[in-house]
C-alpha atoms as a PDB file:
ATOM      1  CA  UNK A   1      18.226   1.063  15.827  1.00  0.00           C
ATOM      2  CA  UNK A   2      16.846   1.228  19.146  1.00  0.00           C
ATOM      3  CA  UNK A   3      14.378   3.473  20.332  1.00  0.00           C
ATOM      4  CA  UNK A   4      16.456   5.355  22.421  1.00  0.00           C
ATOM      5  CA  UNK A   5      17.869   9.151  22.100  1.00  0.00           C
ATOM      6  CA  UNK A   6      16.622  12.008  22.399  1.00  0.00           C
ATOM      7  CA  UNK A   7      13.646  14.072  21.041  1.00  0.00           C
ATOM      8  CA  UNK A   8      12.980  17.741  19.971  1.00  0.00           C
ATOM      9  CA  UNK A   9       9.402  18.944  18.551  1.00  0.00           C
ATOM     10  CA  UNK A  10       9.997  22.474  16.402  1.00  0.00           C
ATOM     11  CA  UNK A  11       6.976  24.236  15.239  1.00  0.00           C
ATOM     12  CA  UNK A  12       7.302  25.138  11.800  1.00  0.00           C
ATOM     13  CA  UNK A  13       4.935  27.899  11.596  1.00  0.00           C
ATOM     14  CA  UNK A  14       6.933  30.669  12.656  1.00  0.00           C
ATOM     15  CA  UNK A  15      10.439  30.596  10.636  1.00  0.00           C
ATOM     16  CA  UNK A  16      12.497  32.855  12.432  1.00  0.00           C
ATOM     17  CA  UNK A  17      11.889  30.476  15.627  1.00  0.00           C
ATOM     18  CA  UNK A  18      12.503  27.557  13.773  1.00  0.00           C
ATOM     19  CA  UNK A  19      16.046  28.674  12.513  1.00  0.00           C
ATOM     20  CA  UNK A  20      16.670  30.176  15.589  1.00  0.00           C
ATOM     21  CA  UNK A  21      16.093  26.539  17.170  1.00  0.00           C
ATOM     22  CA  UNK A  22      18.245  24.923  14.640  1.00  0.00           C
ATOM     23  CA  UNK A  23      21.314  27.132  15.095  1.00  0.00           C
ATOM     24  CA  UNK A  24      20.937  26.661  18.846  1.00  0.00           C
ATOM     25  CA  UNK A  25      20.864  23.023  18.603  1.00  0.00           C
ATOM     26  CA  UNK A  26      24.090  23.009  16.121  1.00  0.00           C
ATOM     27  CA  UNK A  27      26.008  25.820  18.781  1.00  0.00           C
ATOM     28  CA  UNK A  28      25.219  23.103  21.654  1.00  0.00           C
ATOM     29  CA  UNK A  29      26.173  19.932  19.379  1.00  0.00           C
ATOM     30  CA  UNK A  30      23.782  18.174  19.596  1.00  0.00           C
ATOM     31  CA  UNK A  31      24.624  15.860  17.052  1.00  0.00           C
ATOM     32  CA  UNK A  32      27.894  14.995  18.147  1.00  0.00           C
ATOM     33  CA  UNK A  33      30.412  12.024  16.509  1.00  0.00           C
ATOM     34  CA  UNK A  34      28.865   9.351  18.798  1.00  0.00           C
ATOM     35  CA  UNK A  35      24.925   9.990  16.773  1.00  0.00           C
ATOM     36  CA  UNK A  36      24.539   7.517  14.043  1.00  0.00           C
ATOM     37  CA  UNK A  37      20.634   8.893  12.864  1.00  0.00           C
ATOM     38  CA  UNK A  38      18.608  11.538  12.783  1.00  0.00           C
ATOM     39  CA  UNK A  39      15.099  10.860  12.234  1.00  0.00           C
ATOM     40  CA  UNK A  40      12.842  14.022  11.011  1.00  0.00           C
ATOM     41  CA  UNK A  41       9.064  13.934  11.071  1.00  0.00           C
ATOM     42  CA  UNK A  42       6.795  15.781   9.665  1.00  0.00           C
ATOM     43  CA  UNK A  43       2.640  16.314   9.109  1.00  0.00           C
ATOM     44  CA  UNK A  44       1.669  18.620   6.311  1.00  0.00           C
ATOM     45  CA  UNK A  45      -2.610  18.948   5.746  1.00  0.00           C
ATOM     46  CA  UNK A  46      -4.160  19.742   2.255  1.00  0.00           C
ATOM     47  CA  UNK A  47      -7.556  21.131   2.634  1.00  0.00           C
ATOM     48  CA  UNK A  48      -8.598  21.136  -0.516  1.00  0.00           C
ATOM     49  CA  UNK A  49      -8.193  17.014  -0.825  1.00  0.00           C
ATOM     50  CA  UNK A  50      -8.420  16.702   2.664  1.00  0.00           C
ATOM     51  CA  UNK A  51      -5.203  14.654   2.938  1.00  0.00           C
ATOM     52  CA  UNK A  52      -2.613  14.552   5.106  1.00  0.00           C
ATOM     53  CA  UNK A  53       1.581  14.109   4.120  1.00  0.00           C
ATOM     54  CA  UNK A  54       3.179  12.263   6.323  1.00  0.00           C
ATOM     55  CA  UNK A  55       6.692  13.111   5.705  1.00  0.00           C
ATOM     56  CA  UNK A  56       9.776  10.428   7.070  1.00  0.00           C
ATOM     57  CA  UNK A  57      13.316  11.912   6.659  1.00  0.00           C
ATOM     58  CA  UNK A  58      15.972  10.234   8.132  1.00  0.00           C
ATOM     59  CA  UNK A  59      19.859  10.914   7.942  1.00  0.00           C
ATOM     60  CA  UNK A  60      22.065   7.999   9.006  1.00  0.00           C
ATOM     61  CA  UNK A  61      25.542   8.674   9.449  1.00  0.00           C
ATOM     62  CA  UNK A  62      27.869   6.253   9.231  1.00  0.00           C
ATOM     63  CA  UNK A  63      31.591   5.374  10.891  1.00  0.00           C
ATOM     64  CA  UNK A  64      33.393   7.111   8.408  1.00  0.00           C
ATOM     65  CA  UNK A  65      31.507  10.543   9.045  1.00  0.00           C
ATOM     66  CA  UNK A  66      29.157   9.775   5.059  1.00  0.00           C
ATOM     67  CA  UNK A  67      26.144  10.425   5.782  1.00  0.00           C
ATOM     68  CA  UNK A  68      23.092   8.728   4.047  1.00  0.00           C
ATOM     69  CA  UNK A  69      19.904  10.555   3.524  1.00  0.00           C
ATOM     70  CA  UNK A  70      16.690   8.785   2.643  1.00  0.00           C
ATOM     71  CA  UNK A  71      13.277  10.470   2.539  1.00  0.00           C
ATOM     72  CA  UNK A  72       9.904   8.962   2.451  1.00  0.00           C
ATOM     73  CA  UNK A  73       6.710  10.652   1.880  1.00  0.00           C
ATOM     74  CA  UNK A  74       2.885   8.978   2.255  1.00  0.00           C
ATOM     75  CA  UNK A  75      -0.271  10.490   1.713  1.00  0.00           C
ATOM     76  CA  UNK A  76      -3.018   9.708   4.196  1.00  0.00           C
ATOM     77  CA  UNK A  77      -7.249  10.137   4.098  1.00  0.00           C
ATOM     78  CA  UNK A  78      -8.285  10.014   7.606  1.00  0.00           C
ATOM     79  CA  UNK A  79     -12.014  11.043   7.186  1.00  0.00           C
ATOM     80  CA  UNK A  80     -12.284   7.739   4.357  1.00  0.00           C
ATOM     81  CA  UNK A  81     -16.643   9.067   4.239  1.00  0.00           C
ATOM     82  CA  UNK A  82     -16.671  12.046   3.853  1.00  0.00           C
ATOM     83  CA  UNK A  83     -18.204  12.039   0.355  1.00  0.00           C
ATOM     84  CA  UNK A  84     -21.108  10.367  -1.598  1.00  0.00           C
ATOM     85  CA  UNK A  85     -18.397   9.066  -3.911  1.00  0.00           C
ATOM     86  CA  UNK A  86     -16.991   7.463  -0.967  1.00  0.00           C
ATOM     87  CA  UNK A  87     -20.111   6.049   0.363  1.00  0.00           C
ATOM     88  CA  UNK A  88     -20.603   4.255  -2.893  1.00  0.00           C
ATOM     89  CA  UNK A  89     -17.815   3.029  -3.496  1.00  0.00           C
ATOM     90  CA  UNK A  90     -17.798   1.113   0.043  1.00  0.00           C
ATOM     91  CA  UNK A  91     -21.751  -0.043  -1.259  1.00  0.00           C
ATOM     92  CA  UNK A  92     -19.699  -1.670  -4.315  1.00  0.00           C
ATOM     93  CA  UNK A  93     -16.455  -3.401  -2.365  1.00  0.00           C
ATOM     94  CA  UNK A  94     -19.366  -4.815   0.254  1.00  0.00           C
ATOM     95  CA  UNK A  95     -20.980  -6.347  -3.436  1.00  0.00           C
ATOM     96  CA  UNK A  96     -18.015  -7.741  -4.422  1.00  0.00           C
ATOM     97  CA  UNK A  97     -17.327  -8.950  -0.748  1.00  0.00           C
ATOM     98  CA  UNK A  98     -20.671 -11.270  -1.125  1.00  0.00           C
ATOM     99  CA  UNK A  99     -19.607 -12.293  -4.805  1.00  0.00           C
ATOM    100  CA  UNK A 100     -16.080 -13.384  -3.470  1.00  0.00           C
ATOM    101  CA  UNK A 101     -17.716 -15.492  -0.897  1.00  0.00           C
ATOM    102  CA  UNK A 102     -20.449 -16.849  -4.077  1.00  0.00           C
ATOM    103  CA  UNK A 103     -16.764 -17.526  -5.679  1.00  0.00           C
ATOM    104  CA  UNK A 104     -15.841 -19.276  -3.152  1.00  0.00           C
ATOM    105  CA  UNK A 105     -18.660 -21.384  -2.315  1.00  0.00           C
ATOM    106  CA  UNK A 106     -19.300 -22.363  -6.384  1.00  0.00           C
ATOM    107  CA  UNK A 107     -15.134 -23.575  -6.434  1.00  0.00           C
ATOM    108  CA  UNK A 108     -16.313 -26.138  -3.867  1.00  0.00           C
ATOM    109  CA  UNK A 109     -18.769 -27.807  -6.359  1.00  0.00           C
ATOM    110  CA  UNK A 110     -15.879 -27.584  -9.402  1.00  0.00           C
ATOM    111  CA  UNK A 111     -13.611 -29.203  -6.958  1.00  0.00           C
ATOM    112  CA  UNK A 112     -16.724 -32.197  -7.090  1.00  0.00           C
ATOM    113  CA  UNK A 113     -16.739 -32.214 -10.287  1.00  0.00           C
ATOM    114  CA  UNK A 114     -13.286 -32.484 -11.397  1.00  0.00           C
ATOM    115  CA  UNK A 115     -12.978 -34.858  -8.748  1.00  0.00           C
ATOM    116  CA  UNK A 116     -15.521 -36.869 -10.508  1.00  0.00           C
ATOM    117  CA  UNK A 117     -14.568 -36.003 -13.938  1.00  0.00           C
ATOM    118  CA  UNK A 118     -10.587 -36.685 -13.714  1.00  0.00           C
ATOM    119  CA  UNK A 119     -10.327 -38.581 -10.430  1.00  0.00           C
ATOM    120  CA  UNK A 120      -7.710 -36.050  -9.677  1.00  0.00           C
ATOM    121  CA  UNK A 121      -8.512 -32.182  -8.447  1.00  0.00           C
ATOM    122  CA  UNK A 122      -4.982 -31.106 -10.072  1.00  0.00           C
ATOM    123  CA  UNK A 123      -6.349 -30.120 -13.328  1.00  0.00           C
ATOM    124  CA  UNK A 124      -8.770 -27.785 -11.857  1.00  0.00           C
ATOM    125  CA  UNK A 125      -5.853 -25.706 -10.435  1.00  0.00           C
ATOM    126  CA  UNK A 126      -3.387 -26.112 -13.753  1.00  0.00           C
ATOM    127  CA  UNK A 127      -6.260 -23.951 -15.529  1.00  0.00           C
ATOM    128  CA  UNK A 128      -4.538 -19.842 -15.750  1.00  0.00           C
ATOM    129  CA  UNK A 129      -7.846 -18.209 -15.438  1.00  0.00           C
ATOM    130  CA  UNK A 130      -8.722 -20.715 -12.548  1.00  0.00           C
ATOM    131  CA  UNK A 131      -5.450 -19.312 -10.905  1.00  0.00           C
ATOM    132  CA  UNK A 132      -6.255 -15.521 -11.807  1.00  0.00           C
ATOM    133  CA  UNK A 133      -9.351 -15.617 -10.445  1.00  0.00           C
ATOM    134  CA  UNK A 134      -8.289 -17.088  -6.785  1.00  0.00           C
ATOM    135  CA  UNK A 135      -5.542 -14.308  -6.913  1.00  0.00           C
ATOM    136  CA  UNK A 136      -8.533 -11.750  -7.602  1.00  0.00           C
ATOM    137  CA  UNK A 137     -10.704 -13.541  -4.582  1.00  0.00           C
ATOM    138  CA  UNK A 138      -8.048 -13.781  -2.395  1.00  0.00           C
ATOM    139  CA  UNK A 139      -6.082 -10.604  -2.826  1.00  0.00           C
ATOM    140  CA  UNK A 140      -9.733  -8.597  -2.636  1.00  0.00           C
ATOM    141  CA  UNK A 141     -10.680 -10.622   0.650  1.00  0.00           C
ATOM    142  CA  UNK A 142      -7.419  -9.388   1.940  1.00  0.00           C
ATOM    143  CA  UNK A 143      -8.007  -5.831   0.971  1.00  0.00           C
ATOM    144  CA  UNK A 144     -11.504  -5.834   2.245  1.00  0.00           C
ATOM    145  CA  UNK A 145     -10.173  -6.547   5.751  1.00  0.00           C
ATOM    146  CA  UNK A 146      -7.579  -3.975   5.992  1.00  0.00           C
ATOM    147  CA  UNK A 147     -10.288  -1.763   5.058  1.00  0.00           C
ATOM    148  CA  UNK A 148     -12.547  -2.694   7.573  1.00  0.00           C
ATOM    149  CA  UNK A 149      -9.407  -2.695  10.557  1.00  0.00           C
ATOM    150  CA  UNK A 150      -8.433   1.186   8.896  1.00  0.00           C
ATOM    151  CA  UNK A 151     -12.273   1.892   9.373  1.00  0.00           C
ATOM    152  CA  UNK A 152     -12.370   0.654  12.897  1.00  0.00           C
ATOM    153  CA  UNK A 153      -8.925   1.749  14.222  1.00  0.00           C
ATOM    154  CA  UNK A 154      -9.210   3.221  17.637  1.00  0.00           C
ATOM    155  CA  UNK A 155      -6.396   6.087  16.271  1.00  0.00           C
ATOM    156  CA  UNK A 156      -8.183   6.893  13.429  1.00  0.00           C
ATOM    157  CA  UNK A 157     -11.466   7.089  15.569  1.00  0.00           C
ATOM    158  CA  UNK A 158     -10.296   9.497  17.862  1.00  0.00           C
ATOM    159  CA  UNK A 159      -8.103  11.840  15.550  1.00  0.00           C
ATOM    160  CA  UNK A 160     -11.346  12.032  14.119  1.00  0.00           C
ATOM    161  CA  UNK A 161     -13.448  13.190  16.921  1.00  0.00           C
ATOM    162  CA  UNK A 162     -15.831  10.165  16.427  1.00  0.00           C
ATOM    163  CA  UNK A 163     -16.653   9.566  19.816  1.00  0.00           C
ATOM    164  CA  UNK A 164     -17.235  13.079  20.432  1.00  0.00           C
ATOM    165  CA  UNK A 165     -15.310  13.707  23.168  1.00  0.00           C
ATOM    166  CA  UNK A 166     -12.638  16.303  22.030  1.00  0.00           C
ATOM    167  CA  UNK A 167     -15.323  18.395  21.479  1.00  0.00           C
ATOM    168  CA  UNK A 168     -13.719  21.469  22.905  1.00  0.00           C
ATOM    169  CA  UNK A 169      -9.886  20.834  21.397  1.00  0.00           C
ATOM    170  CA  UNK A 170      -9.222  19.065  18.809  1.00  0.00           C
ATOM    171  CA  UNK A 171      -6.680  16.191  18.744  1.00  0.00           C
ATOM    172  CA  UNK A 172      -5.060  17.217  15.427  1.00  0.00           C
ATOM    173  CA  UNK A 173      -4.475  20.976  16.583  1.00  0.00           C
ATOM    174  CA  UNK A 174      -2.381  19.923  19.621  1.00  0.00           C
ATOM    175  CA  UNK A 175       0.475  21.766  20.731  1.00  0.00           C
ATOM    176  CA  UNK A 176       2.525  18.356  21.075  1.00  0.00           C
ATOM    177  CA  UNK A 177       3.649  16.258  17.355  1.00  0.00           C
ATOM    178  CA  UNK A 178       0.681  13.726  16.269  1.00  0.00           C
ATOM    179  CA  UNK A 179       2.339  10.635  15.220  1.00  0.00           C
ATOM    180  CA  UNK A 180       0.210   9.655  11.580  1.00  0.00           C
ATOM    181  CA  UNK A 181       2.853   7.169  10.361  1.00  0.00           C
ATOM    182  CA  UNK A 182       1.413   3.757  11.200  1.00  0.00           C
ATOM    183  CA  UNK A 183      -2.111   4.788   9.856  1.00  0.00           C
ATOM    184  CA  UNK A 184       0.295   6.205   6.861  1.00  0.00           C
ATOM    185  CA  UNK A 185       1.175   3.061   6.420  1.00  0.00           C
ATOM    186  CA  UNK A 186      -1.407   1.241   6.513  1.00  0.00           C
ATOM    187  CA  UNK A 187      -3.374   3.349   4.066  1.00  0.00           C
ATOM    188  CA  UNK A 188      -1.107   3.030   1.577  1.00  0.00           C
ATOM    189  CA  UNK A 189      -0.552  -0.656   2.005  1.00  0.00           C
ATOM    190  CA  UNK A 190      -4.206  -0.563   1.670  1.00  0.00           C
ATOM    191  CA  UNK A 191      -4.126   1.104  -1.973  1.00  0.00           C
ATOM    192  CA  UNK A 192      -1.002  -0.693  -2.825  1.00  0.00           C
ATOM    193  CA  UNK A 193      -3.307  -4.027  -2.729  1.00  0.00           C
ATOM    194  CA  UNK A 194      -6.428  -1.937  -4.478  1.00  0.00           C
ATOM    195  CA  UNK A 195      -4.548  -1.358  -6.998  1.00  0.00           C
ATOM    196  CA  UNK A 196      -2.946  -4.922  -7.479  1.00  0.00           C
ATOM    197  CA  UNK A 197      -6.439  -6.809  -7.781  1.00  0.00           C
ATOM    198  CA  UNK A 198      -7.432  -4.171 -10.090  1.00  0.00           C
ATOM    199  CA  UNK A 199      -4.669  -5.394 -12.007  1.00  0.00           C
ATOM    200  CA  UNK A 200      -5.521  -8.636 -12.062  1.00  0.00           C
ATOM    201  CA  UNK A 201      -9.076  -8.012 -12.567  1.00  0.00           C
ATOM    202  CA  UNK A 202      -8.824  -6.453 -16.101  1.00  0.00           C
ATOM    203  CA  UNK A 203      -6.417  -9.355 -16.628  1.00  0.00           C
ATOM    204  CA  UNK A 204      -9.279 -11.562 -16.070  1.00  0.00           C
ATOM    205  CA  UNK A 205     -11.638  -9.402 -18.957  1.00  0.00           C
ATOM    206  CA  UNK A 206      -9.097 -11.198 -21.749  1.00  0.00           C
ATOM    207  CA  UNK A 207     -10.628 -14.113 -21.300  1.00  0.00           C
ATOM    208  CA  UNK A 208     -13.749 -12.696 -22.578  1.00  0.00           C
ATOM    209  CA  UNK A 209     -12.174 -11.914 -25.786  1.00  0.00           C
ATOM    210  CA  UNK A 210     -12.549 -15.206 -27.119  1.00  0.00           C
ATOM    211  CA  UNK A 211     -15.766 -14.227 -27.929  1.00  0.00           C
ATOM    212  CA  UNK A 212     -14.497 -12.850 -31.193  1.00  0.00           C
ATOM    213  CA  UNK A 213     -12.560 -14.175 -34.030  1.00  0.00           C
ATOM    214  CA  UNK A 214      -9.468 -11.795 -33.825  1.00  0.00           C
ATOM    215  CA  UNK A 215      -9.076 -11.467 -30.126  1.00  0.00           C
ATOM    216  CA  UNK A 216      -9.330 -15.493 -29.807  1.00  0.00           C
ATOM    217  CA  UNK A 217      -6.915 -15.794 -32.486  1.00  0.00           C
ATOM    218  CA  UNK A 218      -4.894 -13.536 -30.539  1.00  0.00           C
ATOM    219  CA  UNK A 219      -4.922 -15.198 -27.058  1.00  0.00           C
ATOM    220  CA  UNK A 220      -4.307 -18.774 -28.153  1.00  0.00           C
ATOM    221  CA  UNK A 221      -1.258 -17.449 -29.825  1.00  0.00           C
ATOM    222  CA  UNK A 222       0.132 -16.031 -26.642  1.00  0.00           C
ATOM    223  CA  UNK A 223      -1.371 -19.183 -24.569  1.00  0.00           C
ATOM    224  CA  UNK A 224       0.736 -21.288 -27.353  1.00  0.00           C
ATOM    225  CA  UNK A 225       4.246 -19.180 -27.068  1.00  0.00           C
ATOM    226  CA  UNK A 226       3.935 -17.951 -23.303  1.00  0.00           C
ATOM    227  CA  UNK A 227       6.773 -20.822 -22.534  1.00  0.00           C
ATOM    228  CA  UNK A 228       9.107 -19.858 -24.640  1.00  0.00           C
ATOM    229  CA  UNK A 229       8.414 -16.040 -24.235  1.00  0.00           C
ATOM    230  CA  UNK A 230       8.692 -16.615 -20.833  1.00  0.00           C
ATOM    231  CA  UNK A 231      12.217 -18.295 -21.493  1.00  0.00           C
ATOM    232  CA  UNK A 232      13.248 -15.448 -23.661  1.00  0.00           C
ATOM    233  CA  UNK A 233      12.485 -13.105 -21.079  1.00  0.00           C
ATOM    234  CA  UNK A 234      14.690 -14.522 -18.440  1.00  0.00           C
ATOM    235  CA  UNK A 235      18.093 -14.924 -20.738  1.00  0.00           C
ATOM    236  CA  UNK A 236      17.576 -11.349 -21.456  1.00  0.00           C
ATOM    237  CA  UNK A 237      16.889  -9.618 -18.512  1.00  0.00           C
ATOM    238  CA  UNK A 238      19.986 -12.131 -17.329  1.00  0.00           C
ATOM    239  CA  UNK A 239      22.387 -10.357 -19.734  1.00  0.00           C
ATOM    240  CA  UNK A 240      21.002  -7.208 -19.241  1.00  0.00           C
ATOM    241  CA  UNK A 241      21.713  -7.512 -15.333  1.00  0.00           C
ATOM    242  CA  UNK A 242      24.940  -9.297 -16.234  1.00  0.00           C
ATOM    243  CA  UNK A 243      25.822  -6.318 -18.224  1.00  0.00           C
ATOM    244  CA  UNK A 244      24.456  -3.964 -16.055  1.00  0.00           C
ATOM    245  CA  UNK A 245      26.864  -5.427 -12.869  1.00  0.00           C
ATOM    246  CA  UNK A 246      30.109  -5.610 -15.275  1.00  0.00           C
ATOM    247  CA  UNK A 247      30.113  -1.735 -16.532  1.00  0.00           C
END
């Protein structure tokens, strides 16, 4: 949709005037048979966690009069160090910033010497836990930027008063709506990600378990039927969806 149409801001503090609002804006019509969406936003605060809801509700209404309601909700941490916790933990994704870029500088030398080993570098990237740990690197480099641009954002910045120069009013108490959904967003891509390389880093820890005799037993039996697991996987989750779309 475009961005056109039209655009009300209802306080939500007093309910009486709220309801009073919305039964004036039904008596006038305002949504009328020529609206096809409604789009309803909404910022909620939790001082305890000091987190924000961002709250996206949006009723589309199709040509046939259904109408289709969707609703979204993200949380949001605008103050990201705040807390000693917090501080830390930025101290530890900085460490494993440098030993990314170690990672990457040491896979230049194993390119040389599979180079020199095989004549080929094609074997060094047929190896899983070669493949795992480039997802780790890469996904983590990725990560540690968006981190860094949610840090820096000129938005988040001055929301939070870091400049100092909404000293005497503050931008989140404003009489007018404060839009939060794009840093929404882009916090929770952020934790999306955080979450995926942590995923992939305890996948890495099995190939420590070698180290014993039943865990190495273990992983070379799933190294030896991963193929046809793999292949049993797919015909069943193809007549599951088969059967799923027939009944």
């Amino acid at each position: 949709y475009d961005p056109s149409g039209y655009v009300l801001e209802v306080a939500i503090e007093d309910r009486a005037k709220f309801s009073s609002i919305i039964s004036a804006l039904k008596e006038c019509q305002w949504i009328d048979l020529a609206t096809r969406i409604i789009y309803v936003e909404v910022n909620f605060f939790n001082p305890t966690m000091n987190t924000y809801l961002v709250g996206h509700l949006s009723f589309e209404i199709d040509t046939t009069g259904l109408v289709i309601p969707d609703i979204f909700f993200q949380t949001l941490l605008l103050d990201v160090m705040s807390s000693r916790r917090q501080f830390i933990t930025f101290g530890l994704e900085c460490a494993i910033f440098l030993w990314c870029i170690y990672q990457a500088n040491r896979w230049r030398s194993d390119l040389v010497v599979t180079m020199e080993d095989t004549g080929s570098i094609i074997k060094w990237f047929l190896n899983i836990w070669t493949i795992l740990e480039i997802m780790i690197v890469v996904i983590f480099l990725w990560v540690f930027s968006l981190h860094i641009y949610y840090l820096l954002s000129p938005h988040r910045l001055q929301l939070l008063n870091a400049n100092g120069k909404s000293d005497k009013s503050d931008p989140l108490l404003s009489t007018s709506f404060v839009h939060l959904g794009s840093l929404a967003y882009r916090y929770t891509q952020n934790q999306l990600w955080v979450c995926l390389v942590t995923f992939f880093s305890f996948l890495k820890l099995l190939k420590y378990m070698k180290v014993g005799r039943a865990p190495r037993i273990l992983i070379n039996t799933l190294q030896y039927a991963a193929t046809p697991m793999s292949v049993f996987l797919l015909m069943f989750l193809l007549i599951m969806s088969g059967y799923t779309i027939f009944f």
